[in-house]
Protein backbone atom coordinates (compact mmCIF):
# COMPACT_ATOMS: atom_id res chain seq x y z
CA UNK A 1 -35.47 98.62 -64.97
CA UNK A 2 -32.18 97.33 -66.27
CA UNK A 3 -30.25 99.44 -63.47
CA UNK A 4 -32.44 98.36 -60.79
CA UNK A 5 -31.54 94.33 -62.13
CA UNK A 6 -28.11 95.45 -62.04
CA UNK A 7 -28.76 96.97 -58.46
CA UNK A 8 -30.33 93.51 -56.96
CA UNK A 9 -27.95 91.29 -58.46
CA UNK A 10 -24.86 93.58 -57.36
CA UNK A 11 -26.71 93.13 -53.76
CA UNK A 12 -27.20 89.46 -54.10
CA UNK A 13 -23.62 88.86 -54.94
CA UNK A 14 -22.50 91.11 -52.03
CA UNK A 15 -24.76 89.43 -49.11
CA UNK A 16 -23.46 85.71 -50.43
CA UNK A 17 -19.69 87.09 -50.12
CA UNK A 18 -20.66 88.68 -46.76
CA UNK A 19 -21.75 85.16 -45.55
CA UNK A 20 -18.76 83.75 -47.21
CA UNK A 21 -16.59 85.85 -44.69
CA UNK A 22 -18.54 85.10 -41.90
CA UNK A 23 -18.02 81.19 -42.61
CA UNK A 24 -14.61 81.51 -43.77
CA UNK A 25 -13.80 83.60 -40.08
CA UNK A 26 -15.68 80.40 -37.88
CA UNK A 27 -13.77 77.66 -39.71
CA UNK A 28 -10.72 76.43 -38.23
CA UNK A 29 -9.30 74.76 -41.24
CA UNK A 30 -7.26 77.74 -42.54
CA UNK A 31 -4.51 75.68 -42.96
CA UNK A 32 -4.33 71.70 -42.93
CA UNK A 33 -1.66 69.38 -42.06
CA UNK A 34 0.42 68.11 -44.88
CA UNK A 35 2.12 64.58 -45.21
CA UNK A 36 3.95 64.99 -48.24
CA UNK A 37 7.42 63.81 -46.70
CA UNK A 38 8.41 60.39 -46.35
CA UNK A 39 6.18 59.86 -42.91
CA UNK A 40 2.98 59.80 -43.93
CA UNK A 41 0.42 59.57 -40.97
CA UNK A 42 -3.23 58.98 -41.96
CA UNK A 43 -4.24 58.41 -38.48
CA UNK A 44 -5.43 61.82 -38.14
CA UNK A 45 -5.61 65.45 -40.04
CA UNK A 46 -4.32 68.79 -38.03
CA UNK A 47 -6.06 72.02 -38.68
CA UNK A 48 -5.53 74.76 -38.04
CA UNK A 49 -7.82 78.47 -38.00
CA UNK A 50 -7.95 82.08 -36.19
CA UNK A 51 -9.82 80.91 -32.78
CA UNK A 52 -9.06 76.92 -32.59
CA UNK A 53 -6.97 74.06 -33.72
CA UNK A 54 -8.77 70.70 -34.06
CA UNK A 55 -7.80 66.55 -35.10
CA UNK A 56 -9.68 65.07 -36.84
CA UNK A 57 -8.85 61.04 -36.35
CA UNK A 58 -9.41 58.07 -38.57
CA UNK A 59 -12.47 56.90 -37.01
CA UNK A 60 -13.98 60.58 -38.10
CA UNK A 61 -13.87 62.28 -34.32
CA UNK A 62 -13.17 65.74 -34.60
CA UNK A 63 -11.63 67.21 -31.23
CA UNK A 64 -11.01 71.28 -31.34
CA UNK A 65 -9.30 73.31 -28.68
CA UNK A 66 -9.76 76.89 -28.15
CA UNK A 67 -6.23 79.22 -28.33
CA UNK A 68 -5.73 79.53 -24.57
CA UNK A 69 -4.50 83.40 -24.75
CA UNK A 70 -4.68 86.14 -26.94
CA UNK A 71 -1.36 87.08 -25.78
CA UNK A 72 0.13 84.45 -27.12
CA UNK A 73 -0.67 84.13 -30.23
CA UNK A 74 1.49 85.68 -33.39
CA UNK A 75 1.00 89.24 -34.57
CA UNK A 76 0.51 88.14 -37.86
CA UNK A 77 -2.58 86.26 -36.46
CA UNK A 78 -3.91 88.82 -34.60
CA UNK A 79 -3.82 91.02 -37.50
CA UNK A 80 -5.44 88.71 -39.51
CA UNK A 81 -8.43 88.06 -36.83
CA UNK A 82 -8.85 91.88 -36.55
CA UNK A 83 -8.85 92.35 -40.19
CA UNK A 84 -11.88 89.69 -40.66
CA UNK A 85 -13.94 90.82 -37.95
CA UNK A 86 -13.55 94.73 -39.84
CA UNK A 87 -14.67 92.98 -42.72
CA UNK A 88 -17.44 91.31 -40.99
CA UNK A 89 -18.71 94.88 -38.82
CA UNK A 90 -18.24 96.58 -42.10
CA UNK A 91 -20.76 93.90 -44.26
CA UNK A 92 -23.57 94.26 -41.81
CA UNK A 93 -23.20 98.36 -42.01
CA UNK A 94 -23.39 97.92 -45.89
CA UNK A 95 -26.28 95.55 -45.87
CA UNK A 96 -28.51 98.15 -43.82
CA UNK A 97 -26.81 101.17 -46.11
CA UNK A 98 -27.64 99.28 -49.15
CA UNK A 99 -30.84 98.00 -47.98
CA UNK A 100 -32.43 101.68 -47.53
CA UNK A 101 -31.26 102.64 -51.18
CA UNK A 102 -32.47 99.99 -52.77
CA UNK A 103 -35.53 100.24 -55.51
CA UNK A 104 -37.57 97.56 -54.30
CA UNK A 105 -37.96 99.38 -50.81
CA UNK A 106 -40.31 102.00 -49.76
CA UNK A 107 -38.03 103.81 -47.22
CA UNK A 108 -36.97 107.33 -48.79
CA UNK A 109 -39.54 107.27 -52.14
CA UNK A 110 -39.42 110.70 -51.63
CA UNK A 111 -35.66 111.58 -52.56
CA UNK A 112 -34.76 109.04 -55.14
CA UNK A 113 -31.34 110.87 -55.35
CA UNK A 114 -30.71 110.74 -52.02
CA UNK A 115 -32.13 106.59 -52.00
CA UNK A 116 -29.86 105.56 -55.11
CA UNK A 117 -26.69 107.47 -53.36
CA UNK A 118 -27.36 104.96 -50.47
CA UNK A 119 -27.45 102.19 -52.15
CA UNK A 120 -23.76 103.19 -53.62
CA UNK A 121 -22.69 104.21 -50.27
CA UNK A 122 -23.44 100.79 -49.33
CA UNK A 123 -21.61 99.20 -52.80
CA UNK A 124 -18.54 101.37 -51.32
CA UNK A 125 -18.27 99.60 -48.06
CA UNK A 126 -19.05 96.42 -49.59
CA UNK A 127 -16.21 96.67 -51.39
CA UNK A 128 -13.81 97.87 -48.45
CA UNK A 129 -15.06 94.69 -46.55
CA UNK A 130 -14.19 92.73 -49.58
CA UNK A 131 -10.72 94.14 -49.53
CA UNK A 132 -10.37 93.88 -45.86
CA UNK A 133 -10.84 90.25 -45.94
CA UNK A 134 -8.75 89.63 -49.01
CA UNK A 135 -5.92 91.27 -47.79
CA UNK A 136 -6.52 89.20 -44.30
CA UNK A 137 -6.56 85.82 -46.00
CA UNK A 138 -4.14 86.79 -48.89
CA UNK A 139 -1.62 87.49 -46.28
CA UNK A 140 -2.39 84.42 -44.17
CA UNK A 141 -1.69 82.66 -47.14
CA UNK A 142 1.55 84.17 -48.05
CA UNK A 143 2.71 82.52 -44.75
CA UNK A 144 1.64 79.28 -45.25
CA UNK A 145 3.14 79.01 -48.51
CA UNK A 146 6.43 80.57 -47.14
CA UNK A 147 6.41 78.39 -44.38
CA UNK A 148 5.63 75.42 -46.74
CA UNK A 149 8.64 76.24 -49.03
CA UNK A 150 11.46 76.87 -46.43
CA UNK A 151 13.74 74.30 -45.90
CA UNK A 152 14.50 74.76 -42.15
CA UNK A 153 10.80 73.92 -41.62
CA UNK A 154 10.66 70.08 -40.37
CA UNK A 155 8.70 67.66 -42.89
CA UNK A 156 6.02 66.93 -39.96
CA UNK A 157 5.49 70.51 -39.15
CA UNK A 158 4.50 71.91 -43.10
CA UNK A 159 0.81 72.77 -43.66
CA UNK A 160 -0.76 73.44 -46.53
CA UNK A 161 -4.11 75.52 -47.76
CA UNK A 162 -7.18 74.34 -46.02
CA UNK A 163 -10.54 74.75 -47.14
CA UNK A 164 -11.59 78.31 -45.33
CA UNK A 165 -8.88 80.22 -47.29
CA UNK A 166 -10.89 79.30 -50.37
CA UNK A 167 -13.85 80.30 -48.89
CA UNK A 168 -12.48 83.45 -48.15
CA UNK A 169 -10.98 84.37 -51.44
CA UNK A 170 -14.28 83.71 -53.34
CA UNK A 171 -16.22 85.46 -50.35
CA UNK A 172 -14.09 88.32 -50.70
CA UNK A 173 -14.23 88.23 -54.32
CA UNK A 174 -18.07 88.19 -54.70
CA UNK A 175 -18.28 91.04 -52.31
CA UNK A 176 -16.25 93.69 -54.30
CA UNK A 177 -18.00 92.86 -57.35
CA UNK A 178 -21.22 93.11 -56.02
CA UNK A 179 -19.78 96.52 -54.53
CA UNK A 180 -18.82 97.24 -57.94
CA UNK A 181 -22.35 96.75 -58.91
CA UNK A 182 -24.17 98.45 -56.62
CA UNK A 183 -21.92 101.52 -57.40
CA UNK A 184 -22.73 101.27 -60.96
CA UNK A 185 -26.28 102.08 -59.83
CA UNK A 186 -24.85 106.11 -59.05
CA UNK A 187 -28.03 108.52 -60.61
CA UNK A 188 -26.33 110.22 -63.38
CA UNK A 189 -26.31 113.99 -63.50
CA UNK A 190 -28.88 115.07 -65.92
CA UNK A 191 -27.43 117.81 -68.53
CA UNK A 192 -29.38 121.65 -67.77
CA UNK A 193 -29.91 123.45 -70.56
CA UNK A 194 -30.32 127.06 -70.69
CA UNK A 195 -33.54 128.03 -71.77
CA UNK A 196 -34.77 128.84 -74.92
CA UNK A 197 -35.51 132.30 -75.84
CA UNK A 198 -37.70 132.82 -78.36
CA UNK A 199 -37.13 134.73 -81.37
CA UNK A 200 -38.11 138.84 -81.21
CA UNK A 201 -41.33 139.73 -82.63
CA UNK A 202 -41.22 142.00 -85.76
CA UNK A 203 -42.85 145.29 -84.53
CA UNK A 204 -45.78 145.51 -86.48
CA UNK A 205 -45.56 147.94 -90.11
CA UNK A 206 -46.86 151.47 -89.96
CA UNK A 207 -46.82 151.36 -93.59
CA UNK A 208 -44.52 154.93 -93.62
CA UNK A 209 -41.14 154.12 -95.42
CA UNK A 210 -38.04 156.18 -94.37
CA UNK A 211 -35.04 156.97 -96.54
């Protein structure tokens, strides 16, 4: 019982990080304007994500537009984009892989070997989508910060963390420890024994005693 717990939980934990990515991809403020030079402008807020850039003004209007090419765009950002759409593709693989090994399902009762090695097969992928995503918004974040902190970048121009690379590092987080988890769920191999051989029965006394 306590491994099956252990089992749901690490599945929990790895779904909610799985929808953590997926919310953390859609939002476009991956990074957010910041007015911490001597011009400060509150009459609107830049973001800034992987598909769109939207301004936000002071009435509360949000207006978003669309990158116009892929070509365009930085290689950095394209990397970035690829890596959380791998990490997307490979949650919804390791919800169906974990799905069929889990205890509480009736697919594969027959093999519970074979249905707990699923459900670790699934914690395994979990965890590479995890890292896939960290990695993705990790970097992204290593930019903005670098960007942020070089002095040839204009006042008006720096950006700081927005709100989806949070997101994204707790998302990612939750899904390699629910991973971690669901791996801990791997059917240990039960110790074989040789069998015991009994002890040799005394042939019986013909009551003659040799010398």
């Amino acid at each position: 019982m306590a491994s099956g717990g252990l089992q749901l939980l690490g599945f929990v934990l790895a779904f909610l990080g799985w929808i953590g990515i997926i919310i953390s991809t859609a939002m476009p403020q991956w990074k957010m304007a910041s007015y911490a030079g001597d011009n400060i402008v509150t009459a609107q807020a830049l973001y800034e994500g992987l598909w769109m850039s939207c301004a936000m003004q002071s009435t509360g209007q949000i207006q978003c537009k669309v990158y116009d090419s892929l070509l365009k765009l930085e290689g950095s950002l394209q990397a970035t984009r690829a890596l959380m759409v791998a990490s997307i593709l490979l949650g919804l693989v390791a919800v169906f892989v974990a799905v069929t090994g889990m205890k509480c399902m009736k697919c594969m009762e027959d093999d519970q070997v074979k249905k707990m090695r699923m459900a670790v097969f699934g914690g395994v992928i979990f965890i590479i989508a995890g890292l896939a995503a960290l990695v993705a918004t990790s970097w992204y974040g290593n930019r903005v910060a670098r960007a942020f902190y070089d002095p040839f970048t204009p006042v008006n121009t720096r950006f700081e963390f927005g709100s989806a690379l949070f997101i994204g590092w707790a998302a990612a987080s939750l899904a390699i420890l629910g991973g971690a988890f669901l791996c801990c769920s791997c059917p240990r191999r039960e110790t074989s024994y040789p069998p015991s051989r009994g002890y040799p029965k005394n042939a019986p006394s013909t009551g003659k005693d040799y010398v």
